[in-house]
C-alpha atoms as a PDB file:
ATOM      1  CA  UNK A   1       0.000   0.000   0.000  1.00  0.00           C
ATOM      2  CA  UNK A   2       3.048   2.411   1.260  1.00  0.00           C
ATOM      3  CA  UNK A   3       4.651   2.469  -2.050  1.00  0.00           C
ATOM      4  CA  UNK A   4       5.082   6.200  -2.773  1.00  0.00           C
ATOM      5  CA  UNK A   5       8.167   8.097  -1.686  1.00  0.00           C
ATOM      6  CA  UNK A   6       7.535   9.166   1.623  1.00  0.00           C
ATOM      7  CA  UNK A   7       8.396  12.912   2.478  1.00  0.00           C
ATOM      8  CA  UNK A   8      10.760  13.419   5.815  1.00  0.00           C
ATOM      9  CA  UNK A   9       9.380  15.040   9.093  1.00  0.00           C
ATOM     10  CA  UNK A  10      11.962  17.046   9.779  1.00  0.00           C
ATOM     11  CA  UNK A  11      15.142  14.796  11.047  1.00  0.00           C
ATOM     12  CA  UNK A  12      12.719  12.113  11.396  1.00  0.00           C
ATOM     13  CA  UNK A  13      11.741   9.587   8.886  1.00  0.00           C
ATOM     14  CA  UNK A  14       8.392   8.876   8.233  1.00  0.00           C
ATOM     15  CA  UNK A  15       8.389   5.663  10.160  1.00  0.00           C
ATOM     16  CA  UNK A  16       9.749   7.209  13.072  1.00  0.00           C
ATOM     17  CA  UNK A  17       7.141   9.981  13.270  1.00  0.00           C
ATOM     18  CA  UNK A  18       4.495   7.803  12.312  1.00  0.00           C
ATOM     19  CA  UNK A  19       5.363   6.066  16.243  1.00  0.00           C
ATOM     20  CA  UNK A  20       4.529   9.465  17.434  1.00  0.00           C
ATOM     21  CA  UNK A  21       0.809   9.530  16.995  1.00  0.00           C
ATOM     22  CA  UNK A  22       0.369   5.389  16.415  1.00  0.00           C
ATOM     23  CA  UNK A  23       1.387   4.423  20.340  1.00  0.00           C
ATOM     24  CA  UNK A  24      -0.667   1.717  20.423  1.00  0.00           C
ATOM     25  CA  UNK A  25      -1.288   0.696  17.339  1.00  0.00           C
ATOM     26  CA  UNK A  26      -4.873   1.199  17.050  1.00  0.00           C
ATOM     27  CA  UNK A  27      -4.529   4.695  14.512  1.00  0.00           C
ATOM     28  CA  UNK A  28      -5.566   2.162  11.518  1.00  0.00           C
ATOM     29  CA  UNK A  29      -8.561   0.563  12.828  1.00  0.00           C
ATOM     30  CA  UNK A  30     -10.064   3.393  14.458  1.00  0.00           C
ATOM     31  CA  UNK A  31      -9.617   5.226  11.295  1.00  0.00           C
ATOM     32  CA  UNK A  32     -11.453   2.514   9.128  1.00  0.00           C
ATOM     33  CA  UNK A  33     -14.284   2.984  11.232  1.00  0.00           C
ATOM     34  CA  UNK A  34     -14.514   6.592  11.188  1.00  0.00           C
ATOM     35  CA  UNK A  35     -14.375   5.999   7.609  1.00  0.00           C
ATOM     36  CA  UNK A  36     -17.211   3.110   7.448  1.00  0.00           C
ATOM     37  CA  UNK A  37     -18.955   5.428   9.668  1.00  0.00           C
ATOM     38  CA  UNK A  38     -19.191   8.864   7.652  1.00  0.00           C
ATOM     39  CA  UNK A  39     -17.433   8.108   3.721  1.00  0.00           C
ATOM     40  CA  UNK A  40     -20.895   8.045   2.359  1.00  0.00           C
ATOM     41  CA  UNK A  41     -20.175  12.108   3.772  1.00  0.00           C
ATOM     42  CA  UNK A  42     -17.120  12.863   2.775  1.00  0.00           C
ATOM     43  CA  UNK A  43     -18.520  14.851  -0.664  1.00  0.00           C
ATOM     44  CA  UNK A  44     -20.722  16.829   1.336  1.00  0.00           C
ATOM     45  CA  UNK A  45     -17.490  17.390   3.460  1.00  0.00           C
ATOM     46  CA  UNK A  46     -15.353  18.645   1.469  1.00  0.00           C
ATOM     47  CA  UNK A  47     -18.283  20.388  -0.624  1.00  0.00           C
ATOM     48  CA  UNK A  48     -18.577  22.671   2.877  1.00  0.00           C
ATOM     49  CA  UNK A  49     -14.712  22.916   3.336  1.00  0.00           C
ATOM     50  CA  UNK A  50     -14.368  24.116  -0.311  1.00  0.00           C
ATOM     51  CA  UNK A  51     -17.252  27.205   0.556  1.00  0.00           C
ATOM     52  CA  UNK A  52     -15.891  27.764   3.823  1.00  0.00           C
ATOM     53  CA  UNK A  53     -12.426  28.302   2.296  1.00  0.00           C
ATOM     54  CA  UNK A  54     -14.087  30.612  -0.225  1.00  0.00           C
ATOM     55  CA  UNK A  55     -15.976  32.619   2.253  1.00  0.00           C
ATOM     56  CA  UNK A  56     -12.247  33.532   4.161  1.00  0.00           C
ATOM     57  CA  UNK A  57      -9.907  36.201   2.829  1.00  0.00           C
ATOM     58  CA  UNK A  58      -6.881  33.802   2.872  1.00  0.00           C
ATOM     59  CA  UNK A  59      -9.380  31.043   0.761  1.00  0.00           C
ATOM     60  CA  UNK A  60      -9.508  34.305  -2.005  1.00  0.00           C
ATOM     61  CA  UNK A  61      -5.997  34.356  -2.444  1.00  0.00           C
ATOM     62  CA  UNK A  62      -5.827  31.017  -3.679  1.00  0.00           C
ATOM     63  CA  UNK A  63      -9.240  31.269  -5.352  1.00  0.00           C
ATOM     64  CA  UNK A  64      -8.120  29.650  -8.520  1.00  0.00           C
ATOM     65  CA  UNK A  65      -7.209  26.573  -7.135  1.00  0.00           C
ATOM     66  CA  UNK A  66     -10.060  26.304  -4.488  1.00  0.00           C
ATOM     67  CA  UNK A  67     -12.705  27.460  -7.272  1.00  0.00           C
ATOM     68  CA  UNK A  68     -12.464  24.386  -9.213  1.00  0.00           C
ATOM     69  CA  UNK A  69     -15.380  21.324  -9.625  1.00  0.00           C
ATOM     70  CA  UNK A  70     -12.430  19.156  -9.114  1.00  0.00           C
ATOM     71  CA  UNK A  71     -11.306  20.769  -5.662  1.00  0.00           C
ATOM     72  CA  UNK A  72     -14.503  19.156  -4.337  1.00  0.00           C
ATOM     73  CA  UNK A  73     -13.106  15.665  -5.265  1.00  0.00           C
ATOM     74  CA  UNK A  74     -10.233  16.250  -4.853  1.00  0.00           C
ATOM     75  CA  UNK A  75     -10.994  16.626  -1.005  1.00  0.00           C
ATOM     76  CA  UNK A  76     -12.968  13.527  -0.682  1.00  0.00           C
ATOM     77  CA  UNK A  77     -10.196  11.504  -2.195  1.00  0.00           C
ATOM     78  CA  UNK A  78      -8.369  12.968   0.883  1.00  0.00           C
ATOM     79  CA  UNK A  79     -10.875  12.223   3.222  1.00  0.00           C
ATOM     80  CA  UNK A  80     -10.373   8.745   2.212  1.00  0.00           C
ATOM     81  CA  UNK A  81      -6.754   8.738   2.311  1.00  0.00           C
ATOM     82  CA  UNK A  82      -6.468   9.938   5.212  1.00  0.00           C
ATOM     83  CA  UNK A  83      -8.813   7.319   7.238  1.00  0.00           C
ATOM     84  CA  UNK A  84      -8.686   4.658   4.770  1.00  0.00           C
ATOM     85  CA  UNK A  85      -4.642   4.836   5.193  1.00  0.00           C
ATOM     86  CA  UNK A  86      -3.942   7.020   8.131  1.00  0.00           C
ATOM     87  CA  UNK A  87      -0.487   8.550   7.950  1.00  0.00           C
ATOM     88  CA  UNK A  88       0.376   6.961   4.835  1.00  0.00           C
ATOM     89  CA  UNK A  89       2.142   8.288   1.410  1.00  0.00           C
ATOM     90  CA  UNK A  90      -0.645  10.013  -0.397  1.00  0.00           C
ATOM     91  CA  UNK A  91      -2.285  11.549   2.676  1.00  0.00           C
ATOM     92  CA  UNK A  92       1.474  12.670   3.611  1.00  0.00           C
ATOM     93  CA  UNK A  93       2.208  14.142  -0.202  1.00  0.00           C
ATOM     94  CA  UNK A  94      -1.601  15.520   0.310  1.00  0.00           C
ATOM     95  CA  UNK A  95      -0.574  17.876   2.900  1.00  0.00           C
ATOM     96  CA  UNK A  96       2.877  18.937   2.240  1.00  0.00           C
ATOM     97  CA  UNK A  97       1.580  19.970  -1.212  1.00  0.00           C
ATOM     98  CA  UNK A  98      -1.366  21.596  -0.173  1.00  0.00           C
ATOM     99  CA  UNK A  99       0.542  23.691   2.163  1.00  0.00           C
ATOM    100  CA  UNK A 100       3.273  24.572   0.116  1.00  0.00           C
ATOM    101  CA  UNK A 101       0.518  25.425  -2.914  1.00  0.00           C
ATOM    102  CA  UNK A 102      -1.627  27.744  -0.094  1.00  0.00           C
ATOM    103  CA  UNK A 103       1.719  29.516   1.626  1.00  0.00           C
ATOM    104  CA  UNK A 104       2.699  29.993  -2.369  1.00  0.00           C
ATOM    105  CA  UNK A 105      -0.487  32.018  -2.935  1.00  0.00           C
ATOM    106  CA  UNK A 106       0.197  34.218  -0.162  1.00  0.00           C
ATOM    107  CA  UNK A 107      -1.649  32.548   2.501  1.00  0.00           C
ATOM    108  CA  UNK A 108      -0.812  32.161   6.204  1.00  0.00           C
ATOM    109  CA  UNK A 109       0.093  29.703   7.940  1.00  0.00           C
ATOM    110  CA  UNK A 110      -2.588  30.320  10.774  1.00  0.00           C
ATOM    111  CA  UNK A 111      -4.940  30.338   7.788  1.00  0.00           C
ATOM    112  CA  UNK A 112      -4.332  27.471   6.467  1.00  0.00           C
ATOM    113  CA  UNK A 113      -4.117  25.618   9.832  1.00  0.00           C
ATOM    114  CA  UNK A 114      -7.915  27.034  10.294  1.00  0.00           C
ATOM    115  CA  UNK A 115      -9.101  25.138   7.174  1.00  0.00           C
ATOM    116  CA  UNK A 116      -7.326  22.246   8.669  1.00  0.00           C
ATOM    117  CA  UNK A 117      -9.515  22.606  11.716  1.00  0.00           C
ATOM    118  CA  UNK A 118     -12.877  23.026  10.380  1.00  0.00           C
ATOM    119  CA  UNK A 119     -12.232  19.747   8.075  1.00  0.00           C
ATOM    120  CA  UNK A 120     -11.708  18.247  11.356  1.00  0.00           C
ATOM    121  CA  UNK A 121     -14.990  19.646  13.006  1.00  0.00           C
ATOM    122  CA  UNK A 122     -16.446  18.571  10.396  1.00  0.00           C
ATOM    123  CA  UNK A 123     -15.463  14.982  10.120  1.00  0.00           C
ATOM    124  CA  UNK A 124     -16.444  15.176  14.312  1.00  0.00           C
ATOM    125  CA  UNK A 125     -20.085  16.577  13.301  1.00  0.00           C
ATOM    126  CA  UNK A 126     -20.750  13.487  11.130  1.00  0.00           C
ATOM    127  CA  UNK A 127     -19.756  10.820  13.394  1.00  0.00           C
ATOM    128  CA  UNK A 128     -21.689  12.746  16.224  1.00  0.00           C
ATOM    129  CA  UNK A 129     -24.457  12.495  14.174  1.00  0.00           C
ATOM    130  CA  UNK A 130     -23.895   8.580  12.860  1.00  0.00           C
ATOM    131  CA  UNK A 131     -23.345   7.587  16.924  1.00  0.00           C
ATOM    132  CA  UNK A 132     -25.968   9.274  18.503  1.00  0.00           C
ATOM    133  CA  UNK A 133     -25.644   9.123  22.586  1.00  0.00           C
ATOM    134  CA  UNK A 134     -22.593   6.349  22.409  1.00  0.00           C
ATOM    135  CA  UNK A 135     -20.728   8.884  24.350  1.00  0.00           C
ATOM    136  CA  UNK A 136     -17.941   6.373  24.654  1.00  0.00           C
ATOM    137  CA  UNK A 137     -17.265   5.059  20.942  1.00  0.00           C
ATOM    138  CA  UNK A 138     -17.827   8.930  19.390  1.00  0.00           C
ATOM    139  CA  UNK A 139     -14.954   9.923  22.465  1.00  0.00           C
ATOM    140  CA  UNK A 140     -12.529   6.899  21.442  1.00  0.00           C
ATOM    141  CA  UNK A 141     -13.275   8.108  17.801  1.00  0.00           C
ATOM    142  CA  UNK A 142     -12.678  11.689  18.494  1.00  0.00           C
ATOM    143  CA  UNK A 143      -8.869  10.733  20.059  1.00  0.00           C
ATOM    144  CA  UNK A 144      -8.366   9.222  16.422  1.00  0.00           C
ATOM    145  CA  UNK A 145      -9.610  12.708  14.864  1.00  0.00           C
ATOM    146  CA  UNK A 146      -7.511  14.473  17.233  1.00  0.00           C
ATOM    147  CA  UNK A 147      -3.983  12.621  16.324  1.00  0.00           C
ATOM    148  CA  UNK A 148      -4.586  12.903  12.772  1.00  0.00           C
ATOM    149  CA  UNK A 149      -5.546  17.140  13.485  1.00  0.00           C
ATOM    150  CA  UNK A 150      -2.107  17.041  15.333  1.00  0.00           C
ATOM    151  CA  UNK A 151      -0.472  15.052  12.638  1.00  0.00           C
ATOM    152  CA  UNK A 152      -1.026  17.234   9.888  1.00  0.00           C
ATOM    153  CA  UNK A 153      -0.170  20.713  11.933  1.00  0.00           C
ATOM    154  CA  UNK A 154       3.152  18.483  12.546  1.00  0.00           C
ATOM    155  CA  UNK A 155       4.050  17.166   8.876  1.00  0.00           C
ATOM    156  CA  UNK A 156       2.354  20.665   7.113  1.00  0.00           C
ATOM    157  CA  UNK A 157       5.504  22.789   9.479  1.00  0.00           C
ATOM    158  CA  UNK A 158       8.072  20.361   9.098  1.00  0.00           C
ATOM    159  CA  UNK A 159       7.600  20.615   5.625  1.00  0.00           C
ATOM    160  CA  UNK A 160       7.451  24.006   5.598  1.00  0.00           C
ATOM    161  CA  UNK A 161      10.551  24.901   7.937  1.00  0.00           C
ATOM    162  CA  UNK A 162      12.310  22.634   5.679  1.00  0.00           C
ATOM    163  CA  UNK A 163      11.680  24.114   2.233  1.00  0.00           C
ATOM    164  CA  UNK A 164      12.416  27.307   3.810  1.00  0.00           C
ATOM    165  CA  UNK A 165      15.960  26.135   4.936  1.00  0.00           C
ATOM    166  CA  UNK A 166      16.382  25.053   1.199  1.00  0.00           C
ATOM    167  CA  UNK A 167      15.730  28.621  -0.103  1.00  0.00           C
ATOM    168  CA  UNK A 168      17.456  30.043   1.890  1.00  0.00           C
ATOM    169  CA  UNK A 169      20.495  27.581   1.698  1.00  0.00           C
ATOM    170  CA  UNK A 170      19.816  28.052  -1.723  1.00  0.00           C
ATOM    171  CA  UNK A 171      20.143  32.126  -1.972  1.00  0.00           C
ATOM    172  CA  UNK A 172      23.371  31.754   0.522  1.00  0.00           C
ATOM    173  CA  UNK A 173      24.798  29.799  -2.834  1.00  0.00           C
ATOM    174  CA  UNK A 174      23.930  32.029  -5.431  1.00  0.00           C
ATOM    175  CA  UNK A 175      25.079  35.257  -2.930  1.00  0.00           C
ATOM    176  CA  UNK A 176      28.215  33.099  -2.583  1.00  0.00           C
ATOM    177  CA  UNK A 177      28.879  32.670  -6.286  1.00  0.00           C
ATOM    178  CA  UNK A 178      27.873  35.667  -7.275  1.00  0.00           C
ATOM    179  CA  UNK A 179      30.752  37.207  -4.773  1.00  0.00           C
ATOM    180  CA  UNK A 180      33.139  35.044  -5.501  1.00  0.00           C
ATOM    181  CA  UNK A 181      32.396  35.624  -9.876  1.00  0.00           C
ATOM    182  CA  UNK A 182      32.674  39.278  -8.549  1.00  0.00           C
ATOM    183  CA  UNK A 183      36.024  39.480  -6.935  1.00  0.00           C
ATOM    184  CA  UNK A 184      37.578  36.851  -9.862  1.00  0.00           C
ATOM    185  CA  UNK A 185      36.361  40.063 -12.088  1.00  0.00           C
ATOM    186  CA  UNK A 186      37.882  42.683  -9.406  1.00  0.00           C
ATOM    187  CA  UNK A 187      41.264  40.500  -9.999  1.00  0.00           C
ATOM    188  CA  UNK A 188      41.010  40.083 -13.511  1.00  0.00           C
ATOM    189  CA  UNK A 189      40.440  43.703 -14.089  1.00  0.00           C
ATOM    190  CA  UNK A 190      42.936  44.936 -11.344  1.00  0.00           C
ATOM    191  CA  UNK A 191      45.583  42.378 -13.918  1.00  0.00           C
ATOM    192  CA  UNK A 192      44.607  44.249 -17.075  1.00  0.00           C
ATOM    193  CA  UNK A 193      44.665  47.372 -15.365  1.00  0.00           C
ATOM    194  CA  UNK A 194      48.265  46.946 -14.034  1.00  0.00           C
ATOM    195  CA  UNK A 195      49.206  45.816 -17.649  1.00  0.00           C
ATOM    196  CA  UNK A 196      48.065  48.860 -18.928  1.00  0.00           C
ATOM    197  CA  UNK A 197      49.697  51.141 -16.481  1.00  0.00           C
ATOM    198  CA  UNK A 198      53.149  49.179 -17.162  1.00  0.00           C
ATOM    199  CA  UNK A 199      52.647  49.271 -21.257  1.00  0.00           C
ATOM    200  CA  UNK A 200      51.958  52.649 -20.876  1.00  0.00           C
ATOM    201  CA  UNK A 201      54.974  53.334 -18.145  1.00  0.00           C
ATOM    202  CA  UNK A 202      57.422  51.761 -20.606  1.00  0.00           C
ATOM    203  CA  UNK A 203      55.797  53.917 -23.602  1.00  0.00           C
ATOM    204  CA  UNK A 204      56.427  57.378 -21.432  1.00  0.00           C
ATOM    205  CA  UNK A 205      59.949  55.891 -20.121  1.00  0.00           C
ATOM    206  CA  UNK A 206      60.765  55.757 -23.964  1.00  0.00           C
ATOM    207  CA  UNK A 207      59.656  59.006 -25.144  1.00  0.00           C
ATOM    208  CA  UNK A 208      61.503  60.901 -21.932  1.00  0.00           C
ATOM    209  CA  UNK A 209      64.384  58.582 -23.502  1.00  0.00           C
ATOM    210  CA  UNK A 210      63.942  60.396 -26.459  1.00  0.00           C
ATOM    211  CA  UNK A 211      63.711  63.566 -25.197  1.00  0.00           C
ATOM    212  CA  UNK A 212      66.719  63.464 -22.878  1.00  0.00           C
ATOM    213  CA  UNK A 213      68.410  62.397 -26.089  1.00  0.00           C
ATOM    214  CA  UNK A 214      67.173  65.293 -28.109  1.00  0.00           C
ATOM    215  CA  UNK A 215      68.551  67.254 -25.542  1.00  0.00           C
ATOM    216  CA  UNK A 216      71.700  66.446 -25.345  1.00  0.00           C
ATOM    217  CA  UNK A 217      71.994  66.642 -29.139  1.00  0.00           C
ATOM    218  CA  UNK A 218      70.622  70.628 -28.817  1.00  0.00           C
ATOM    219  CA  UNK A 219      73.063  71.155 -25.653  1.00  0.00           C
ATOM    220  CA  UNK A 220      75.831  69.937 -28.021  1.00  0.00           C
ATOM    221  CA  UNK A 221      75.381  71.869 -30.911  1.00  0.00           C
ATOM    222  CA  UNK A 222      74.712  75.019 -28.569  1.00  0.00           C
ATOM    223  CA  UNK A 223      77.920  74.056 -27.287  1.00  0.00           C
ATOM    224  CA  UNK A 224      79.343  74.138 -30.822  1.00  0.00           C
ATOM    225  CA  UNK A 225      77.827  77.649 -31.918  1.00  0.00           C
ATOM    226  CA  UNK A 226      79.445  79.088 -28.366  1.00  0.00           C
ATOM    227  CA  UNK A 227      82.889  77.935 -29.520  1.00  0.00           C
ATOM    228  CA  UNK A 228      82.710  78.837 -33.121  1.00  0.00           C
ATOM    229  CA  UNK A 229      81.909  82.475 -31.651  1.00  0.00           C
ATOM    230  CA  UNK A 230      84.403  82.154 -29.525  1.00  0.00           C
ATOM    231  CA  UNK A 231      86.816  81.629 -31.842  1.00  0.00           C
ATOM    232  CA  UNK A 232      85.227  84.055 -34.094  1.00  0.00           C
ATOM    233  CA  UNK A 233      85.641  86.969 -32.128  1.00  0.00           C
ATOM    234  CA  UNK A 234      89.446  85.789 -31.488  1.00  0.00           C
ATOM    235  CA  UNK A 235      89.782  85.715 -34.931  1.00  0.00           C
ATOM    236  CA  UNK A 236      88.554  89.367 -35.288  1.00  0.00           C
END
């Protein structure tokens, strides 16, 4: 039945949290008979959840996923995943989904926690109904509601702290590579900017070169003209 890839809790495995609700191993049976008890209402279920959800400013963010004919289905399948095979793969995937589709739309966490609730209340309406004045069965059926409410608050956070560690793990590594593409340009300019300065130091230490050369040749031939008058004026 288990044969989807199970998401983690957390550090926990699936397994491991599953222990954390399942104590005594009754989670499964109890579940079937919520389940034998009230799937005949599990349309009408999630047909309320879907308008309740509408009727909420957090449900209108995420109106064009709730506003769909298939939503309705879509949460009875749940339903029955979720007492059918309590804590199992598709109920799990269910959840961290949902959640990550709702926070994606802009809704809160409290929000969506609240339409976790009133599925609950209603699931507890319809077996109050079905059981009449049992006090005791609807109260050992109502600790079975109760783990799986607790359950999903659990996995639906877990998930969520975790795919926020990703992104942000995730933006560390692009900040990081970004800096480090930044400062290999830094060097790599710096490089080409020393080259420059030395091509063009050796292109000014060769003109003053010249110049001090050109110099020397005018000094020279001054010195020339100053002896020919010299010897000019001796001459006279």
């Amino acid at each position: 039945m288990h044969d989807l890839e199970l998401p983690r809790v957390g550090s926990r495995s699936i397994e491991a949290w599953r222990e954390n609700y399942d104590w005594d191993d009754s989670l499964i049976g109890t579940c079937a008979e919520i389940a034998d008890l009230v799937e005949d209402q599990f349309e009408a279920i999630a047909e309320r959840c879907k308008r309740h959800v509408l009727a909420t400013a957090a449900g209108q963010r995420m109106r064009v996923q709730v506003d769909r004919e298939e939503y309705a289905r879509e949460g009875a399948a749940f339903l029955r995943d979720r007492y059918r095979d309590p804590l199992g793969p598709a109920w799990s995937r269910t959840i961290c989904d949902y959640a990550l589709t709702a926070i994606g739309y802009g809704v809160p966490p409290s929000a969506l926690f609240g339409q976790f609730a009133f599925a609950h209340s209603q699931i507890l309406a319809a077996l109050l109904d079905r059981l009449g004045d049992d006090a005791a069965r609807f109260a050992r059926l109502s600790d079975a509601v109760q783990r799986i409410a607790l359950a999903e608050f659990d996995l639906a956070t877990e998930h969520l702290r975790a795919q926020d560690a990703a992104l942000v793990r995730a933006e560390r590594t692009a900040r990081s590579a970004q800096f480090r593409a930044s400062i290999s340009e830094s060097i790599e300019g710096t490089t080409m900017l020393g080259n420059r300065i030395r091509v063009q130091a050796h292109g000014a230490s060769s003109a003053a070169r010249g110049m001090l050369g050109k110099t020397s040749e005018v000094a020279a031939a001054a010195e020339q003209s100053a002896v020919a008058m010299r010897e000019a004026a001796m001459t006279a």
